[in-house]
Protein backbone atom coordinates (compact mmCIF):
# COMPACT_ATOMS: atom_id res chain seq x y z
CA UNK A 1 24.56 3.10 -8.74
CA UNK A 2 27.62 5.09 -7.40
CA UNK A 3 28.01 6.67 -3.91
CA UNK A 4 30.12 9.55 -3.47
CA UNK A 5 30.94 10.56 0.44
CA UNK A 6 28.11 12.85 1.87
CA UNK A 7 27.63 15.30 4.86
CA UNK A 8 25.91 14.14 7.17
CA UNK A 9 26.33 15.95 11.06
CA UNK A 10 26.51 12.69 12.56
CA UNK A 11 27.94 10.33 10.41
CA UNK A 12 28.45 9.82 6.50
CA UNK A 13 30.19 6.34 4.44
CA UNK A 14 30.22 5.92 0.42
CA UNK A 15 28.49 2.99 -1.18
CA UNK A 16 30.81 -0.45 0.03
CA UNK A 17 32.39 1.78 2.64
CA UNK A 18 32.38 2.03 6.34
CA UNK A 19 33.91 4.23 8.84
CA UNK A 20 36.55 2.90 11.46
CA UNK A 21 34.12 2.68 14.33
CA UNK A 22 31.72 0.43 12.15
CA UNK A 23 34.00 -2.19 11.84
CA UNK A 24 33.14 -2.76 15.72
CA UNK A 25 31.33 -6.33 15.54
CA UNK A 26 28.76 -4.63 17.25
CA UNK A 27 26.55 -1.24 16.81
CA UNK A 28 24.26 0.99 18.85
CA UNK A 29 21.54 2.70 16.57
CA UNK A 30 23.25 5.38 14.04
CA UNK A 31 20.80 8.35 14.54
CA UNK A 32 21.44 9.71 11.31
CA UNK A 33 23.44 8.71 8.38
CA UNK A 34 23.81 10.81 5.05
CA UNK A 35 24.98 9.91 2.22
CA UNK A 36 25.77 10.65 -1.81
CA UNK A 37 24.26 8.62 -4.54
CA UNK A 38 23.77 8.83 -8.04
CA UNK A 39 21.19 6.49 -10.11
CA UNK A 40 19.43 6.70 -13.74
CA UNK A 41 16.02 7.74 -13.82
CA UNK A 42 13.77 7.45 -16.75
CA UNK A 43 17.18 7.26 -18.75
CA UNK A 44 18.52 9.97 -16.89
CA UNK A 45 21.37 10.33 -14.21
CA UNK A 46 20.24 11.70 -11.10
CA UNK A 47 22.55 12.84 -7.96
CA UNK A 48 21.01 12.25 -4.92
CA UNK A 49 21.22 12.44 -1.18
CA UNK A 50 20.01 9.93 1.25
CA UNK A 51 19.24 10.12 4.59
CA UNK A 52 18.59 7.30 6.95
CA UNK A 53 17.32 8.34 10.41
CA UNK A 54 15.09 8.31 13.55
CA UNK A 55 12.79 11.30 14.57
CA UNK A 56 11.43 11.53 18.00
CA UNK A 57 7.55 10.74 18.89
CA UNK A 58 7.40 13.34 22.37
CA UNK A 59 4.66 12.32 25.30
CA UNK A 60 2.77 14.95 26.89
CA UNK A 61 5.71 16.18 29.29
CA UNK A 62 8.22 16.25 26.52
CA UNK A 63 10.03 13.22 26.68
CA UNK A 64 11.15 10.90 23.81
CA UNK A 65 8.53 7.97 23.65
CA UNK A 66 9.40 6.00 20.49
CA UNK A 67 11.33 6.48 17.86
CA UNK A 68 10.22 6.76 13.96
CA UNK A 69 13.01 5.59 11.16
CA UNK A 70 13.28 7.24 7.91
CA UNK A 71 14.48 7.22 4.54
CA UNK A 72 14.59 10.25 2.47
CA UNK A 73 16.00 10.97 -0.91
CA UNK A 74 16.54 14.66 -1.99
CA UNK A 75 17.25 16.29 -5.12
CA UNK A 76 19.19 19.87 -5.08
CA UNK A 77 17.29 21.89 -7.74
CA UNK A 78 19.14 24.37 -9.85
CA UNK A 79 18.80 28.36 -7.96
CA UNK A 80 16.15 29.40 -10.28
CA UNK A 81 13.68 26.38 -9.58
CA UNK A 82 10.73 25.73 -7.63
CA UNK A 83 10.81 23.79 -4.38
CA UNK A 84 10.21 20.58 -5.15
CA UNK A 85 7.58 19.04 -4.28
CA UNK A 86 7.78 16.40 -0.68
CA UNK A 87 6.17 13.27 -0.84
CA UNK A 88 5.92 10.91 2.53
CA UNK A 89 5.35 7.43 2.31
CA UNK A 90 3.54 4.77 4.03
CA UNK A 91 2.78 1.04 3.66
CA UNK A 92 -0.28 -0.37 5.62
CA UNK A 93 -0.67 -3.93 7.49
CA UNK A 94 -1.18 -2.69 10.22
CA UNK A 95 1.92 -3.72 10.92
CA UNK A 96 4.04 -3.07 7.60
CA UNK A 97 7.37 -1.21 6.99
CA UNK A 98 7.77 1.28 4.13
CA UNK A 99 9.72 -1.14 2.68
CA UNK A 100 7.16 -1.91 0.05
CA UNK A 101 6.97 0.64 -1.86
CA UNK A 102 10.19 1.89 -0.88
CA UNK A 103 12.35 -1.16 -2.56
CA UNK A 104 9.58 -1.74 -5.00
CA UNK A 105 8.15 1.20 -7.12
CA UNK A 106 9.00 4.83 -6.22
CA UNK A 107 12.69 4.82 -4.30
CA UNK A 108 15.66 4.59 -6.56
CA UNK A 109 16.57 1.67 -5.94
CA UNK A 110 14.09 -1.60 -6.25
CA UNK A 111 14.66 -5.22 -5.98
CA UNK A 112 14.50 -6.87 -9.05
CA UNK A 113 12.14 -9.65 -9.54
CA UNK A 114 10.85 -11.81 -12.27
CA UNK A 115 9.22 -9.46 -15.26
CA UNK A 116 5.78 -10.87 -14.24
CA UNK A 117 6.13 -9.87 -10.48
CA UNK A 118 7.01 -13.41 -9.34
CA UNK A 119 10.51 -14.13 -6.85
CA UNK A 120 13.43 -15.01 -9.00
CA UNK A 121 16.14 -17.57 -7.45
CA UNK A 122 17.65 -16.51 -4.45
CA UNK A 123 20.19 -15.44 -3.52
CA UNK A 124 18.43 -11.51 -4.37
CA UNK A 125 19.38 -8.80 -6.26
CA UNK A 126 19.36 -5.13 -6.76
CA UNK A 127 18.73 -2.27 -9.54
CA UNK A 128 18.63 1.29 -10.09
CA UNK A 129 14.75 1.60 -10.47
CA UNK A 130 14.62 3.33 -13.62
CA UNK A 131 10.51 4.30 -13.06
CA UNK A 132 11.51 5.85 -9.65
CA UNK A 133 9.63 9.10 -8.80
CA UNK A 134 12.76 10.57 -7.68
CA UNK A 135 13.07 12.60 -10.87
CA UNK A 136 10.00 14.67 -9.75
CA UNK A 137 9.80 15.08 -5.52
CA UNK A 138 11.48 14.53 -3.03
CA UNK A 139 10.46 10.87 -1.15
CA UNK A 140 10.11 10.24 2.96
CA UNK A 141 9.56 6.63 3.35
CA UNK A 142 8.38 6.60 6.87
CA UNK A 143 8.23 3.39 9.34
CA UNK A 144 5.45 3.74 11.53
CA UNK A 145 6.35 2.44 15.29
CA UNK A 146 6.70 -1.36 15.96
CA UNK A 147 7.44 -1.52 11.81
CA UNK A 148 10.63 -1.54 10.33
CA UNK A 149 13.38 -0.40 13.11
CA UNK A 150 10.57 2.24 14.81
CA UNK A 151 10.35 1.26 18.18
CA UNK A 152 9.32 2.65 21.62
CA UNK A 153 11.35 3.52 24.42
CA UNK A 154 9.56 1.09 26.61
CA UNK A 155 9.93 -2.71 25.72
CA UNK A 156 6.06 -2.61 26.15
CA UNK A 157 5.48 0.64 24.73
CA UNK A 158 4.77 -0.18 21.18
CA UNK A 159 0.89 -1.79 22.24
CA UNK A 160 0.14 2.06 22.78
CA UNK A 161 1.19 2.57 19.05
CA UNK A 162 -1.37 0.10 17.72
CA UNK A 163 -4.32 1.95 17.60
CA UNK A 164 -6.04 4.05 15.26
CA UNK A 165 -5.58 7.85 16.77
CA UNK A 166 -1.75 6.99 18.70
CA UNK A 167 -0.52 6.03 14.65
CA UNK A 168 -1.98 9.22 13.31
CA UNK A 169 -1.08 11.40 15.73
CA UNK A 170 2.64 9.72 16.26
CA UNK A 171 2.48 10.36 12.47
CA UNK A 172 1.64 13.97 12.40
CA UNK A 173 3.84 14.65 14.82
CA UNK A 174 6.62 13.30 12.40
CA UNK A 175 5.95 14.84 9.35
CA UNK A 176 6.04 18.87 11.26
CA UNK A 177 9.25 17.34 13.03
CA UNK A 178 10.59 16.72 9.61
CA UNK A 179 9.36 19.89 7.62
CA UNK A 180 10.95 21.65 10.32
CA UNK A 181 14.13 20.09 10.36
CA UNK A 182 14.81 20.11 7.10
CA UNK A 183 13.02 23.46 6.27
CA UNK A 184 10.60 22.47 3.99
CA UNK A 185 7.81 24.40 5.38
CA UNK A 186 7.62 26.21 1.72
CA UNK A 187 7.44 22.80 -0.31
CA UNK A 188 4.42 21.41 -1.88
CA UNK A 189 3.33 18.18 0.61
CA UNK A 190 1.95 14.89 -0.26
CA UNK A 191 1.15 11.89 0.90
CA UNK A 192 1.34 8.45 -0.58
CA UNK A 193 -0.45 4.98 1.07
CA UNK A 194 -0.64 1.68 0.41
CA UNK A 195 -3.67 -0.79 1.44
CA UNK A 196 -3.97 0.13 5.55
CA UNK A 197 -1.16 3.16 4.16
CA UNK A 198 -4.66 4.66 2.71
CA UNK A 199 -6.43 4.46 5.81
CA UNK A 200 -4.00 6.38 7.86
CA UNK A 201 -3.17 9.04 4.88
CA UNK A 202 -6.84 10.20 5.27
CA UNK A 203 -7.16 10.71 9.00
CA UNK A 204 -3.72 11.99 8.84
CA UNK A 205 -4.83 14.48 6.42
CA UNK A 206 -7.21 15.92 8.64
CA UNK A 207 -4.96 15.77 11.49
CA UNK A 208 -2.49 17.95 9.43
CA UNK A 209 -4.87 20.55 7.99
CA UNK A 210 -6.50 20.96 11.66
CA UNK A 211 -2.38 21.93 12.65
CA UNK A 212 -2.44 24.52 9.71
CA UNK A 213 -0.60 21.96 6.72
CA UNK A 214 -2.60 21.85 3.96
CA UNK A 215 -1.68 19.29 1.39
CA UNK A 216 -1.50 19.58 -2.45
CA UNK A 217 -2.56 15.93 -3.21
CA UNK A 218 -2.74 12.21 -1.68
CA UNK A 219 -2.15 9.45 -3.26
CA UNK A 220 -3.72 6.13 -1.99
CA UNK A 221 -2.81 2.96 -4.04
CA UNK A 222 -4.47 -0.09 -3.25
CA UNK A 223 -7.31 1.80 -1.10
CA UNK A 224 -9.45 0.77 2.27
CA UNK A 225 -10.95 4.00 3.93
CA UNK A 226 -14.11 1.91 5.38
CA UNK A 227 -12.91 -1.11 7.23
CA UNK A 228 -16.71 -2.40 6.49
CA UNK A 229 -16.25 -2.87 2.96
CA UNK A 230 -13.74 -5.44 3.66
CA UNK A 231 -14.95 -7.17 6.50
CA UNK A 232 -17.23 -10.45 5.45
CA UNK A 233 -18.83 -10.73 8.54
CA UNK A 234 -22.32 -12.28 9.86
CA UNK A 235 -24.99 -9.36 8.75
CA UNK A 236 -22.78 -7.08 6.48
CA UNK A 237 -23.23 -8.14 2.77
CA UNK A 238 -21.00 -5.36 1.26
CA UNK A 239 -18.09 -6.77 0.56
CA UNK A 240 -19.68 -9.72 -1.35
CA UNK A 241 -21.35 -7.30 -3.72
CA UNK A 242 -17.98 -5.23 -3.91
CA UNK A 243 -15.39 -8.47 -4.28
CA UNK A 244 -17.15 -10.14 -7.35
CA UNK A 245 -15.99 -8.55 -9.79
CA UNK A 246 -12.03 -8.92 -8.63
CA UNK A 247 -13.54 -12.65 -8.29
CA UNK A 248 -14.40 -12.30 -12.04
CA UNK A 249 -11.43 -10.91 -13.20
CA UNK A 250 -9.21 -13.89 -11.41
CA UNK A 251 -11.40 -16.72 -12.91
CA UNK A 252 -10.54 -14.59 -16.10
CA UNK A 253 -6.36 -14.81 -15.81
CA UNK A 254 -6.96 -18.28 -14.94
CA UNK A 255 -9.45 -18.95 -17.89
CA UNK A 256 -11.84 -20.61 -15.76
CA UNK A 257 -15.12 -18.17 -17.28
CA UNK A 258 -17.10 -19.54 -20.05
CA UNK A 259 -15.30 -18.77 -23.81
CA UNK A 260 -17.76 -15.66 -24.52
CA UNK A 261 -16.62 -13.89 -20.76
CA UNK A 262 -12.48 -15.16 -22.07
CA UNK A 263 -12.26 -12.94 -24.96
CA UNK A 264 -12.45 -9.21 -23.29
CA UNK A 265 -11.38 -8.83 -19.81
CA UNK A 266 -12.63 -4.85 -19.74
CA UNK A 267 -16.20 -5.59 -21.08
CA UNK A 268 -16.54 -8.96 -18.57
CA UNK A 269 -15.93 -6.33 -15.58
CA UNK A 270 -18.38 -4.20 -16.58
CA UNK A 271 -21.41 -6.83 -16.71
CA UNK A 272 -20.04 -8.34 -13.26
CA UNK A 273 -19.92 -5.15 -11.72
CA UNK A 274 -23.12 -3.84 -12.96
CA UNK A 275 -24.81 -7.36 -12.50
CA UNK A 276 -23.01 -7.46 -8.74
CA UNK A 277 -24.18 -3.85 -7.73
CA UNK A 278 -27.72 -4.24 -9.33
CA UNK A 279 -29.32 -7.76 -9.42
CA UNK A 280 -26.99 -9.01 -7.29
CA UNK A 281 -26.80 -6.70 -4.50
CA UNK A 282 -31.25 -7.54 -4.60
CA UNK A 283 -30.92 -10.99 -4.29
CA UNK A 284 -28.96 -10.15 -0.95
CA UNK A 285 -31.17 -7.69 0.30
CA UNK A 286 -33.69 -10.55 -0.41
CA UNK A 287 -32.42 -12.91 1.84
CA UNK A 288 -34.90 -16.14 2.53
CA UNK A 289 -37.24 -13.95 0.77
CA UNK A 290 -36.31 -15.43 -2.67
CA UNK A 291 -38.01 -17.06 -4.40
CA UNK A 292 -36.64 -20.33 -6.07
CA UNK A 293 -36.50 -19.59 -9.88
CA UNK A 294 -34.58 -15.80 -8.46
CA UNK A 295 -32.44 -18.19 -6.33
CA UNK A 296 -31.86 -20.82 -9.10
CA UNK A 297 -31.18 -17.64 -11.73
CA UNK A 298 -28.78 -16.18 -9.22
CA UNK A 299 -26.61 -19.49 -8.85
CA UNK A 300 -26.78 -20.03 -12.58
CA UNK A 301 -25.37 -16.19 -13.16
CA UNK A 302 -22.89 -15.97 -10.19
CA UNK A 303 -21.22 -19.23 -11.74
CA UNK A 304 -20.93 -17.76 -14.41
CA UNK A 305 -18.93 -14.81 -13.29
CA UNK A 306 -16.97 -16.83 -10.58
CA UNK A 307 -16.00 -19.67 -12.49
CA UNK A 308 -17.58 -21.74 -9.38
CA UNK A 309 -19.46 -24.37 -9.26
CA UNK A 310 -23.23 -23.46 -9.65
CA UNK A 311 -23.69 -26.20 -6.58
CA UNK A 312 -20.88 -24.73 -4.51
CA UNK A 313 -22.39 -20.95 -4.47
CA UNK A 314 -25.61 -22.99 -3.67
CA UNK A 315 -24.44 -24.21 -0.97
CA UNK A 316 -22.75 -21.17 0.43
CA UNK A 317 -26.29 -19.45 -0.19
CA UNK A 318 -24.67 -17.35 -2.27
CA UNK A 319 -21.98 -15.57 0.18
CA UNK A 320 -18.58 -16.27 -0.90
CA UNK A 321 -15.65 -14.91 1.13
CA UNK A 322 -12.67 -14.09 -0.72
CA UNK A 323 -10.27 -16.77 0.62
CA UNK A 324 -12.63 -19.32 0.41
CA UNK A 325 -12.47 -18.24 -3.31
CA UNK A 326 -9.10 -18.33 -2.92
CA UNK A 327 -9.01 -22.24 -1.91
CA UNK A 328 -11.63 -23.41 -4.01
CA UNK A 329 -11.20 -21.50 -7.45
CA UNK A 330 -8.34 -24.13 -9.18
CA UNK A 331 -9.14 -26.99 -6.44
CA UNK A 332 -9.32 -29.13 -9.31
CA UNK A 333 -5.67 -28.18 -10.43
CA UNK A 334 -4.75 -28.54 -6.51
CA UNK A 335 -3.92 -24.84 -6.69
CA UNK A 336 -4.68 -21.98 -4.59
CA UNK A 337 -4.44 -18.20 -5.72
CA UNK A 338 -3.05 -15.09 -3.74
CA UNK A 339 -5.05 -12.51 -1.95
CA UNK A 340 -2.78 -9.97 -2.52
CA UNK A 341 -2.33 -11.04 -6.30
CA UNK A 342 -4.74 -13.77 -7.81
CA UNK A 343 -2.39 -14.23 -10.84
CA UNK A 344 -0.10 -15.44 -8.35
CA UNK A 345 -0.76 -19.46 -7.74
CA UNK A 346 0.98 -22.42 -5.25
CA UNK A 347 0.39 -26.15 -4.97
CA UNK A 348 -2.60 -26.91 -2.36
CA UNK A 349 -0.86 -29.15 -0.09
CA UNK A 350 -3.71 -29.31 2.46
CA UNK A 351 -6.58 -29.40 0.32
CA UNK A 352 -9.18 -29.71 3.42
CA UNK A 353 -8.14 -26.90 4.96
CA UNK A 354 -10.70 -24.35 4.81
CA UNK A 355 -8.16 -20.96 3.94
CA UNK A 356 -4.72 -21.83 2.68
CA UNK A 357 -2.06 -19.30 2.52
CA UNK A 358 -1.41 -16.42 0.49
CA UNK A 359 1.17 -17.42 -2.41
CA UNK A 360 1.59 -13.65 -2.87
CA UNK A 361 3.22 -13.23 0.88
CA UNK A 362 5.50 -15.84 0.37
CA UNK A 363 6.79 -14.54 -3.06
CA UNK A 364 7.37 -11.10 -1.79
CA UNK A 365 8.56 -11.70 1.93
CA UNK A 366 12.54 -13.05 1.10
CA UNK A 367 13.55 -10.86 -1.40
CA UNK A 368 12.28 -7.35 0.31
CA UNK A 369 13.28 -8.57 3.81
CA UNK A 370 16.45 -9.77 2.69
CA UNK A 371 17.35 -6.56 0.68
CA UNK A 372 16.69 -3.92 2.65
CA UNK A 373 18.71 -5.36 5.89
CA UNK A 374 21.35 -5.18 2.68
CA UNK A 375 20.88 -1.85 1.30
CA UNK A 376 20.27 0.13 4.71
CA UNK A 377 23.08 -1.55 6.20
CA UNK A 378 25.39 -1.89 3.02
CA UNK A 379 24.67 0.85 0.53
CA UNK A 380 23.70 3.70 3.12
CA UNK A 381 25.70 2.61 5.92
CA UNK A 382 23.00 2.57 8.43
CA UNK A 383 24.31 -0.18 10.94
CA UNK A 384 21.94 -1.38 13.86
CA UNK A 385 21.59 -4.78 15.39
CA UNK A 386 17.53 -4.46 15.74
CA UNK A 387 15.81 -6.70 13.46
CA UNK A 388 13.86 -4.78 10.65
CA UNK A 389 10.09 -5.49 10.28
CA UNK A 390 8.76 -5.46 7.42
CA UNK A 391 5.72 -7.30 7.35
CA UNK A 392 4.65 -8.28 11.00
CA UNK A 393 6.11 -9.14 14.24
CA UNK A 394 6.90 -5.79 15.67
CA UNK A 395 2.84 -4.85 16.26
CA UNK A 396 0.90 -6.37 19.18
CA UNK A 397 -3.13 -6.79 18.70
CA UNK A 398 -4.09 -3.57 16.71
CA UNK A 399 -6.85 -1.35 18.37
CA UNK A 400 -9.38 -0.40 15.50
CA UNK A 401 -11.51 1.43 18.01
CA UNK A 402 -14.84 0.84 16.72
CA UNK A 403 -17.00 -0.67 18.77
CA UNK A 404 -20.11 -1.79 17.17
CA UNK A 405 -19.16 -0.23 14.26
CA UNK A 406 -15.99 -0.32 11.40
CA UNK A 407 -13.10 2.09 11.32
CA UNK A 408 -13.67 4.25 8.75
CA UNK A 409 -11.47 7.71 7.98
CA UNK A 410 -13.29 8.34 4.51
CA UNK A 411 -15.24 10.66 6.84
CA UNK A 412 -11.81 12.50 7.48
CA UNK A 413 -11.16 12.54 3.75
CA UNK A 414 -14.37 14.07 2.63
CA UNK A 415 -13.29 16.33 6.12
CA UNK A 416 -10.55 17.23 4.29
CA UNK A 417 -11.21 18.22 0.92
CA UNK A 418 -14.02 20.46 1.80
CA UNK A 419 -11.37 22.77 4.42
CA UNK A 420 -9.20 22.28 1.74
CA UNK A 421 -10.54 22.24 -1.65
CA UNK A 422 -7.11 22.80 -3.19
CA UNK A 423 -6.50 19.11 -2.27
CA UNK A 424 -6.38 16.84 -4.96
CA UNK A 425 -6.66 12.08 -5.01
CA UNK A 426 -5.37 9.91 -7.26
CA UNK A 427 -6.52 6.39 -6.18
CA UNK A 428 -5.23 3.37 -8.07
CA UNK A 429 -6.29 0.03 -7.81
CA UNK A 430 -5.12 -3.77 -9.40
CA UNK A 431 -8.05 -5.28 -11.07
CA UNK A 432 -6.60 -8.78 -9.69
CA UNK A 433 -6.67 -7.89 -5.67
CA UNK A 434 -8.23 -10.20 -3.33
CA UNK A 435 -7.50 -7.60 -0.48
CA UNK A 436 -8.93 -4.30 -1.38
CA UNK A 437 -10.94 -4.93 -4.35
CA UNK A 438 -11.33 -2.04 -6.99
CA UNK A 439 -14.96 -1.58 -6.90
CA UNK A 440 -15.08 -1.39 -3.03
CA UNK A 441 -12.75 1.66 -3.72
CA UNK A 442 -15.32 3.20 -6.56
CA UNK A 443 -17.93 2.38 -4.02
CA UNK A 444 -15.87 4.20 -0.77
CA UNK A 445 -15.27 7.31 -3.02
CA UNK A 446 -18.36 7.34 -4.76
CA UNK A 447 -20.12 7.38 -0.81
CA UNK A 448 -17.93 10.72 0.54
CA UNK A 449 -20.57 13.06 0.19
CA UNK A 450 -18.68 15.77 -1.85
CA UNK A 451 -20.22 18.88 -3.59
CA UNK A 452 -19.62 18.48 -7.40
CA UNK A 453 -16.82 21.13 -7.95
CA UNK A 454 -15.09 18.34 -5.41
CA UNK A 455 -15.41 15.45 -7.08
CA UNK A 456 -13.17 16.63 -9.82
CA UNK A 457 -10.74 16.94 -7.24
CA UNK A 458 -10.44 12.99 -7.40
CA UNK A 459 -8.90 11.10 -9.84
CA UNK A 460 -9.15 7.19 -9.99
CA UNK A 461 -6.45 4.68 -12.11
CA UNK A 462 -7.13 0.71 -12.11
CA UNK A 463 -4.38 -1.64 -13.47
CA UNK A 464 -4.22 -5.45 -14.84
CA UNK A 465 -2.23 -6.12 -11.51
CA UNK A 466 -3.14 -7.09 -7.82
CA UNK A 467 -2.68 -5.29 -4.85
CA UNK A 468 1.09 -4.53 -5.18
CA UNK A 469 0.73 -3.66 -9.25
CA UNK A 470 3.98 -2.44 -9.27
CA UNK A 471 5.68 -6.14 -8.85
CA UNK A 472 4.93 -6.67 -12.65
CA UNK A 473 7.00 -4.42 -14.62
CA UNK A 474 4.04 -2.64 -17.23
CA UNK A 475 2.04 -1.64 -14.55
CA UNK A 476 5.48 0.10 -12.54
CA UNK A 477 5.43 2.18 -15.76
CA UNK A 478 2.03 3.19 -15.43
CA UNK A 479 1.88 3.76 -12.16
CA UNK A 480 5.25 6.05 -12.39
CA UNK A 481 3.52 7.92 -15.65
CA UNK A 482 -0.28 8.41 -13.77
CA UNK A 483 1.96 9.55 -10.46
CA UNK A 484 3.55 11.79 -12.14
CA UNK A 485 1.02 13.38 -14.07
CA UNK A 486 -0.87 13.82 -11.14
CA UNK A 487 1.44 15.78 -9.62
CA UNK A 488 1.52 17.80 -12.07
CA UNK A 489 -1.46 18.70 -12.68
CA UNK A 490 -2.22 18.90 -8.85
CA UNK A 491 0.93 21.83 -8.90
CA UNK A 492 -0.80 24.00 -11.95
């Protein structure tokens, strides 16, 4: 990829260049930095601009609270086009930088690892990210404060941050701050979430319509609207219903199901999810109210779909938790799988611990931390001394303020659709995540309440990937083709 010199109003570098004051050892915060880029797209060459930045969160009396850093890539269309359409991004955690899905599936630049999603060697590496969705909108990768280099004014300002409502509205504020900035009031607006990303996208999308922006589409990848289908806690049996069949389709990859399950992954998920939302979801209901042969005929079947031990689900009375599954499912290959990814596999080097950790953080954490302090700082010439977080450390305790209840903004999606029924979702989900399991996603959309002319409003995609599908290089393509397609259609 080649950089040519751009315009920025307060500062502006090519690619490998630097201006005179940036060869100071060290650098306050660049507000702004702008500059030129070409890249090839879907086999096409693309000139770009990029724009690294901070926008202003303002307190009641006007004053700068916290800052929000961006990343935005824009396309100049020929005169006699449309505006194109303006996509902002978001990662989840809580606690996450846009880094994600910035470096990894729809910014034009991604860092390359192995073809099946697994880290290569270091020292780390960079491509032009030929499935980029540059080629058709605009893209604002946006770090929410306390993630990435957003921070508040106030050493101990960020705890305000880490709540539910202070993110969303901190949010909203951004995205008018930004429309208005850049004049894109007359663009077509969506958004785009991953995992916790999701959960903020729909109460943002409320928050935004309720200002007078309505959006053209969403798209949530890797979805959690209702905390509670997540959350294996003591009295809430949902999520063992909605995880089995992303159990299932783990003890597939790992060929741990018997031989007639092995030979057709598609068909195997359909009898685990219909056995797990029908018979299954009884025998819970049931509690201490079953009777032995139901018990014994619920072990025998629930083995069978796990690739568990019939005495093992016994003993757990039938409740598994997914990183118990985790642990346990290749115990006797002293393995454990990821949450994020259950291809994704590491030695067990404490087998009697009860949770081990998650192979897919530690494959993913080196190469996108180390690259992006290299390409922001390197490649776009935005030069700051303040660590970038990209997965923790910048978020104190986060506020989920639900008490006696689960967060939950499907309420503000199903809000949303009905005062805007122009609106259109694409969800997409891996078939192999442990963290926000496909049919708890069927199950969170399928539960919004919608009038039918709605529902067709919603579109949903699932992938033979985990929760970050685009690490593994067939379902990138897919993901790029369904994205755009959406889009598309969601403009007509």
């Amino acid at each position: 990829m080649a950089a040519t010199p751009g315009d920025g109003k307060e500062a502006s570098a090519d690619k490998g260049g630097a201006r005179a004051e940036q060869e100071k050892p060290l650098l306050p915060p660049t507000k702004t930095v702008v500059t030129s880029h070409r890249a090839k797209i879907a086999g096409k060459e693309i000139a770009y601009r990029a724009t690294a930045g901070t926008l202003p969160v303002l307190n009641d009396n006007g004053e700068t609270d916290a800052e929000i850093f961006y990343t935005a890539y824009t396309v100049e269309p020929p005169a006699s086009a449309k505006r194109r359409p303006l996509l902002f991004v978001f990662n989840g955690g809580p606690g996450a930088a846009s880094v994600w899905l910035h470096l990894g599936a729809i910014g034009p630049r991604r860092v390359v690892m192995l073809p099946d999603g697994n880290m290569p060697a270091p020292p780390f590496t960079m491509a032009d990210n030929d499935q980029s969705w540059l080629d058709f909108a605009d893209l604002v990768f946006v770090d929410p404060v306390g993630t990435g280099y957003s921070r508040a004014v106030k050493p101990d300002g960020t705890k305000k941050y880490a709540a539910v409502r202070a993110d969303i509205e901190s949010l909203a504020q951004f995205v008018r701050f930004y429309m208005t900035r850049n004049q894109r009031w007359g663009s077509p607006v969506f958004l785009v979430g991953e995992s916790y990303g999701t959960f903020r996208c729909a109460g943002l999308s409320e928050r935004l319509v309720e200002h007078g922006l309505a959006l053209n589409g969403m798209i949530l990848i890797s979805t959690v609207l209702n905390m509670q289908t997540i959350s294996f806690d003591n009295g809430n049996d949902l999520p063992y219903e909605l995880y089995l069949p992303s159990y299932t389709a783990t003890a597939w990859y790992h060929g741990k199901l018997a031989p007639d399950l092995q030979k057709d992954l598609d068909a195997t998920l359909a009898a685990a999810e219909e056995w797990a939302g029908g018979e299954y979801l009884s025998v819970l209901n049931k509690g201490d109210r079953l009777t032995p042969e139901e018990r014994r005929r619920a072990v025998e079947t629930m083995a069978r779909f796990t690739g568990l031990s019939p005495a093992f689900i016994d003993n757990r009375n039938l409740r598994i938790d997914q990183r118990i599954f985790a642990t346990e499912l290749l115990r006797d290959r002293s393995r454990i799988v990821g949450i994020m990814d259950s291809r994704l596999t590491a030695d067990n080097v404490v087998p009697a611990a009860p949770h081990g950790f998650d192979p897919t953080i530690t494959t993913i954490r080196p190469p996108f931390t180390s690259m992006i302090n290299k390409y922001l700082g390197e490649e776009l010439s935005y030069q700051t001394d303040i660590e970038y977080f990209s997965l923790g450390g910048g978020i104190p305790h986060w506020d989920w303020e639900a008490k006696n209840s689960y967060a939950d903004t499907s309420d503000n999606l199903a809000n949303t659709m009905a005062k805007n029924p122009y609106m259109k979702v694409m969800t997409a989900s891996g078939y192999f995540d442990l963290a926000t399991p496909h049919m708890a996603t069927s199950y969170t959309m399928s539960h919004l309440g919608l009038t039918p002319d709605l529902k067709k409003n919603i579109t949903m995609k699932h992938y033979r990937s985990g929760h970050m599908m685009y690490l593994e290089l067939n379902a990138l393509e897919q993901l790029k083709k369904d994205a755009a397609d959406f889009v598309g259609k969601a403009l007509k």
